[in-house]
C-alpha atoms as a PDB file:
ATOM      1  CA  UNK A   1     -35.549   6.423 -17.865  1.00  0.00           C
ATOM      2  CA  UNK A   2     -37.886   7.984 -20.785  1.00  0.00           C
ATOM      3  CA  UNK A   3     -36.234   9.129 -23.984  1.00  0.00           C
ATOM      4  CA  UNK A   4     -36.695  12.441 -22.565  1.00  0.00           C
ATOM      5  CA  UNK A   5     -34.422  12.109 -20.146  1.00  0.00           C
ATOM      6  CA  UNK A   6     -32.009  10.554 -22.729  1.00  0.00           C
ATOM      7  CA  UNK A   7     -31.947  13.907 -24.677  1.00  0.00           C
ATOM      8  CA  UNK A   8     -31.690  15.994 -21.805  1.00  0.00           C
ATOM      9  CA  UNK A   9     -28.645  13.994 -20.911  1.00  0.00           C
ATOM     10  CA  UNK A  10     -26.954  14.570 -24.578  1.00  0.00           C
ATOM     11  CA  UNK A  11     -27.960  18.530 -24.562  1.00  0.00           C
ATOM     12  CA  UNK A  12     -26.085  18.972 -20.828  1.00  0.00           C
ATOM     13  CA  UNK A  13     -23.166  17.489 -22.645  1.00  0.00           C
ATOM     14  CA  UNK A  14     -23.852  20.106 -25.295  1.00  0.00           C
ATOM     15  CA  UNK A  15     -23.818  22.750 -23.050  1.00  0.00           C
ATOM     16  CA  UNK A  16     -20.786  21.809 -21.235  1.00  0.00           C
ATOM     17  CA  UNK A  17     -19.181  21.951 -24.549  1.00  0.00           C
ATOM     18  CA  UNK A  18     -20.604  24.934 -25.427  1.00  0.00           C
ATOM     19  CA  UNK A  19     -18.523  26.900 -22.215  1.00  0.00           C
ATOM     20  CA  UNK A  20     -15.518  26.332 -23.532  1.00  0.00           C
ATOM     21  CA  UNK A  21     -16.079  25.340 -27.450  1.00  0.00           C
ATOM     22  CA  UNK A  22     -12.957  24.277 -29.360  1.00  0.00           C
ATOM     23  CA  UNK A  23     -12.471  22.968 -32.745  1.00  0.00           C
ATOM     24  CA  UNK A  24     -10.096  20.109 -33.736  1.00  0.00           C
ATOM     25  CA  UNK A  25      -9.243  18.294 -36.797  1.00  0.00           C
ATOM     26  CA  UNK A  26      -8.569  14.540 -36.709  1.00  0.00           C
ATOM     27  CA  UNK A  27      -7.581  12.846 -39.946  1.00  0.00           C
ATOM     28  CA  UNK A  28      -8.592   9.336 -40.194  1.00  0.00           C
ATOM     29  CA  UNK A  29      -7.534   7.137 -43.339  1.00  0.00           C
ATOM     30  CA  UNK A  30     -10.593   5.188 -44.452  1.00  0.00           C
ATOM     31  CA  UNK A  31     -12.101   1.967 -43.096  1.00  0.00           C
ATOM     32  CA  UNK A  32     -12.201  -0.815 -45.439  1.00  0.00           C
ATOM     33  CA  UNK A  33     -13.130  -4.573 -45.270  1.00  0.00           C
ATOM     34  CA  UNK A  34     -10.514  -6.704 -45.190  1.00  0.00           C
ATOM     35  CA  UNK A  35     -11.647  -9.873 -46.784  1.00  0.00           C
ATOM     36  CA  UNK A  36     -12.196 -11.249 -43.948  1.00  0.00           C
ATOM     37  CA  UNK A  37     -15.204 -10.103 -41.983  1.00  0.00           C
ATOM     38  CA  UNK A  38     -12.666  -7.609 -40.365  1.00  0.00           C
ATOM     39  CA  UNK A  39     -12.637  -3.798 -40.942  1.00  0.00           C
ATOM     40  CA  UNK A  40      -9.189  -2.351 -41.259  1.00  0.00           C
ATOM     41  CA  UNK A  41      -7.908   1.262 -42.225  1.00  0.00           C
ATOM     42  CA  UNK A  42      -6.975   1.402 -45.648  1.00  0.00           C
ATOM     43  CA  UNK A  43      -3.027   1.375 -46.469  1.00  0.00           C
ATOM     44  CA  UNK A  44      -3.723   3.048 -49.820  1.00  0.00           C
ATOM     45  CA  UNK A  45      -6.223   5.193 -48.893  1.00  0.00           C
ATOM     46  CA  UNK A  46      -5.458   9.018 -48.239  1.00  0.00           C
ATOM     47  CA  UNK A  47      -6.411  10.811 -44.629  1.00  0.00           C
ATOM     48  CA  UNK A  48      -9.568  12.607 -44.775  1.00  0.00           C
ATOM     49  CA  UNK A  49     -10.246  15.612 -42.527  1.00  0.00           C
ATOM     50  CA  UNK A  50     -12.921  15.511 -39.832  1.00  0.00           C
ATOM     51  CA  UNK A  51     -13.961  18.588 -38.178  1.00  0.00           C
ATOM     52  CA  UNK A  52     -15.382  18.174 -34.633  1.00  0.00           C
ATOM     53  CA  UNK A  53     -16.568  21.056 -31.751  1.00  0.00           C
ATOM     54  CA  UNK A  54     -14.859  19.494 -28.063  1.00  0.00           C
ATOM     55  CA  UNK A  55     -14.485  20.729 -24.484  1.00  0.00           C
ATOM     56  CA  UNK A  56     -11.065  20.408 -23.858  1.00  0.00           C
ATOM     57  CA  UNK A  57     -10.109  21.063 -20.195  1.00  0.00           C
ATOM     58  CA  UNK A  58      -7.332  21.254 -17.856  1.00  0.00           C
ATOM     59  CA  UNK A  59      -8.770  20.181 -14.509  1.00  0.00           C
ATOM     60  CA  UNK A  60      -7.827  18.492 -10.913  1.00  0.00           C
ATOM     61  CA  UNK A  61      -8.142  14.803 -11.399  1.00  0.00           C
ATOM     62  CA  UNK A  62      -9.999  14.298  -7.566  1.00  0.00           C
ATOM     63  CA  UNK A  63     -11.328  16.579  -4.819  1.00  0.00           C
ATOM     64  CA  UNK A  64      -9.093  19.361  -3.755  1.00  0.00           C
ATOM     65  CA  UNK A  65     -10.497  18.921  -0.209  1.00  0.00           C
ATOM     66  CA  UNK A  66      -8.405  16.358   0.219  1.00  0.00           C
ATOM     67  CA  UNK A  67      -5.006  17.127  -0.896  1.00  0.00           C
ATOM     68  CA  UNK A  68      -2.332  19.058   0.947  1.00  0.00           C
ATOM     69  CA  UNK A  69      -0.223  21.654  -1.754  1.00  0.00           C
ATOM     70  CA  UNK A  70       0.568  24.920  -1.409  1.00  0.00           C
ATOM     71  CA  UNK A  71      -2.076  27.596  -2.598  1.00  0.00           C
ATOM     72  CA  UNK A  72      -1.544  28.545  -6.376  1.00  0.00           C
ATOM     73  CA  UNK A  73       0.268  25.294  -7.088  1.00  0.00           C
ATOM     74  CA  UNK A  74      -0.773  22.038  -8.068  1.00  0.00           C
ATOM     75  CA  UNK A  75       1.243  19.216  -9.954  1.00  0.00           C
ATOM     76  CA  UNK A  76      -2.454  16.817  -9.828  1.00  0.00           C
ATOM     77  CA  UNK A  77      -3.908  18.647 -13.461  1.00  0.00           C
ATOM     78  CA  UNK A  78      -4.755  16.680 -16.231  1.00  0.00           C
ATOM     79  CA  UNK A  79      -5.930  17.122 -19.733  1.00  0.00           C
ATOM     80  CA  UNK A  80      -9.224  16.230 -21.256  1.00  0.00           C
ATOM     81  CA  UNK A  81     -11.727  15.915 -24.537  1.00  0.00           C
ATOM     82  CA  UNK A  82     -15.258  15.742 -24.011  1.00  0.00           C
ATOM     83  CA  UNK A  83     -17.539  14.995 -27.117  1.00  0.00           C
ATOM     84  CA  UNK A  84     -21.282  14.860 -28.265  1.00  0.00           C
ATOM     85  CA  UNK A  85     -22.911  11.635 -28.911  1.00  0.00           C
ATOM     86  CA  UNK A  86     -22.361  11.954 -32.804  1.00  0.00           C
ATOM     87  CA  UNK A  87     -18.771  12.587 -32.438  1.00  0.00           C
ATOM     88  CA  UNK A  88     -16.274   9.386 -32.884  1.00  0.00           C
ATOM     89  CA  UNK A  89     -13.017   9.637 -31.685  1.00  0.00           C
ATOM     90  CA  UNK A  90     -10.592   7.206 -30.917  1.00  0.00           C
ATOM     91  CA  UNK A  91      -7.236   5.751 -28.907  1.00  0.00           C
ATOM     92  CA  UNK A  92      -4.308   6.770 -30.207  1.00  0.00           C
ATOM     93  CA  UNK A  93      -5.765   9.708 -32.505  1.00  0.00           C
ATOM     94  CA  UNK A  94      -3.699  12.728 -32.308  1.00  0.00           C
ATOM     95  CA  UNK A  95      -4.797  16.509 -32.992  1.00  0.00           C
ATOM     96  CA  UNK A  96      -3.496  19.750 -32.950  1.00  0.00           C
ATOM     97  CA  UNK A  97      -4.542  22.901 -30.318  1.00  0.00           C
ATOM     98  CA  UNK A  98      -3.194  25.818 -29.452  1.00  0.00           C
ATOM     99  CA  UNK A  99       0.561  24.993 -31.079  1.00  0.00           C
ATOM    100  CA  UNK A 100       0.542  21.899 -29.212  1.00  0.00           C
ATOM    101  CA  UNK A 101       0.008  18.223 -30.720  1.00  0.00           C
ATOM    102  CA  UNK A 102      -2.455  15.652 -28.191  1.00  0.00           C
ATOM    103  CA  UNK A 103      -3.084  12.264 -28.310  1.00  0.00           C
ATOM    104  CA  UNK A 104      -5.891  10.450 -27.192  1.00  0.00           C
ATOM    105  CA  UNK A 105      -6.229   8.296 -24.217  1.00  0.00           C
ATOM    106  CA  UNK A 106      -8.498   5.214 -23.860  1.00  0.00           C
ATOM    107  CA  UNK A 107     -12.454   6.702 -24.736  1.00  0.00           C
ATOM    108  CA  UNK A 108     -14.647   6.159 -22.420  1.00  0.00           C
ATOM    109  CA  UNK A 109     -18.541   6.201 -23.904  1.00  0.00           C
ATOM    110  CA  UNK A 110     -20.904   8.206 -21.442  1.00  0.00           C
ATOM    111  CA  UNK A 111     -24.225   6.519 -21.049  1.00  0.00           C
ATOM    112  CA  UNK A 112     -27.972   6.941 -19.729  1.00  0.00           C
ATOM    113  CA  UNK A 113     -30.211   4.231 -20.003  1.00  0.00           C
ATOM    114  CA  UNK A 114     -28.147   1.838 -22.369  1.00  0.00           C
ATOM    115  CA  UNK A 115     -28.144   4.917 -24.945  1.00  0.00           C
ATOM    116  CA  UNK A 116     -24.853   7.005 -25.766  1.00  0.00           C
ATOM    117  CA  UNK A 117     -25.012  10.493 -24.782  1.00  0.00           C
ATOM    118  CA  UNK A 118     -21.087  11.441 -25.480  1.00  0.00           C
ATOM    119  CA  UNK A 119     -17.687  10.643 -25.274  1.00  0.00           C
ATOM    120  CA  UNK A 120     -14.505  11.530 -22.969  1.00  0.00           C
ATOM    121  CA  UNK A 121     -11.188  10.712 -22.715  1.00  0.00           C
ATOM    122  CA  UNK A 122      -7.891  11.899 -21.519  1.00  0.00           C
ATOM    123  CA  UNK A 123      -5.228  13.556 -23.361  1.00  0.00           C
ATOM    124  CA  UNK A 124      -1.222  13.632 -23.337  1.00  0.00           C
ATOM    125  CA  UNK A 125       0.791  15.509 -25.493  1.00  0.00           C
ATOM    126  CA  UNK A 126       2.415  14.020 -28.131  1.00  0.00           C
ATOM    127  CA  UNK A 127       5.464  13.752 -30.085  1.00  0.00           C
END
């Protein structure tokens, strides 16, 4: 795969974004080193705000084809974030949207040829 194809990879996740834009704010405390060769947030530090543009959706977790519900009703939605590649989010982060709080679900890194071109990962709501 060429670096071309790379960056057409990382604008389709752009453009999926792009349909249904939404803006969240995650605040993160600051990474620090720990003495230790480790990196660890900072206890003292205070949370900073970062602002990032997501597709968050609400779709069927499998092909519809092959379930048997009643049309109109489905209990087999789930909640998701999709990022960019510059984006960073994480496990256990929690945001805000539409009056509801979400957390994070294990990330999964989308990639093309060894090279990042975004992130997803399911949501729950939080408490």
């Amino acid at each position: 795969m060429s670096r071309g194809m790379v960056s057409q990879a990382r604008l389709s996740i752009l453009a999926q974004i792009k349909l249904d834009k939404s803006k969240i704010t995650i605040m993160r405390k600051p990474i620090i080193n720990d003495g230790f060769g480790n990196m660890i947030e900072d206890p003292y530090g205070d949370s900073m705000p970062y602002v990032y543009n997501v597709r968050l959706s609400h779709d069927k977790k499998g092909p519809s084809s092959l379930e048997s519900s009643p049309a109109g009703f489905t209990s087999n939605l789930y909640r998701f974030i999709i990022m960019d590649y510059k984006g960073g989010i994480n496990e256990g982060e929690t945001f805000s949207w539409r009056d509801k709080k979400y957390a994070v679900g294990v990330v999964d890194p989308l990639t093309m040829s060894g090279k990042i071109i975004g992130y997803q990962a399911p949501l729950k709501e939080a408490v």
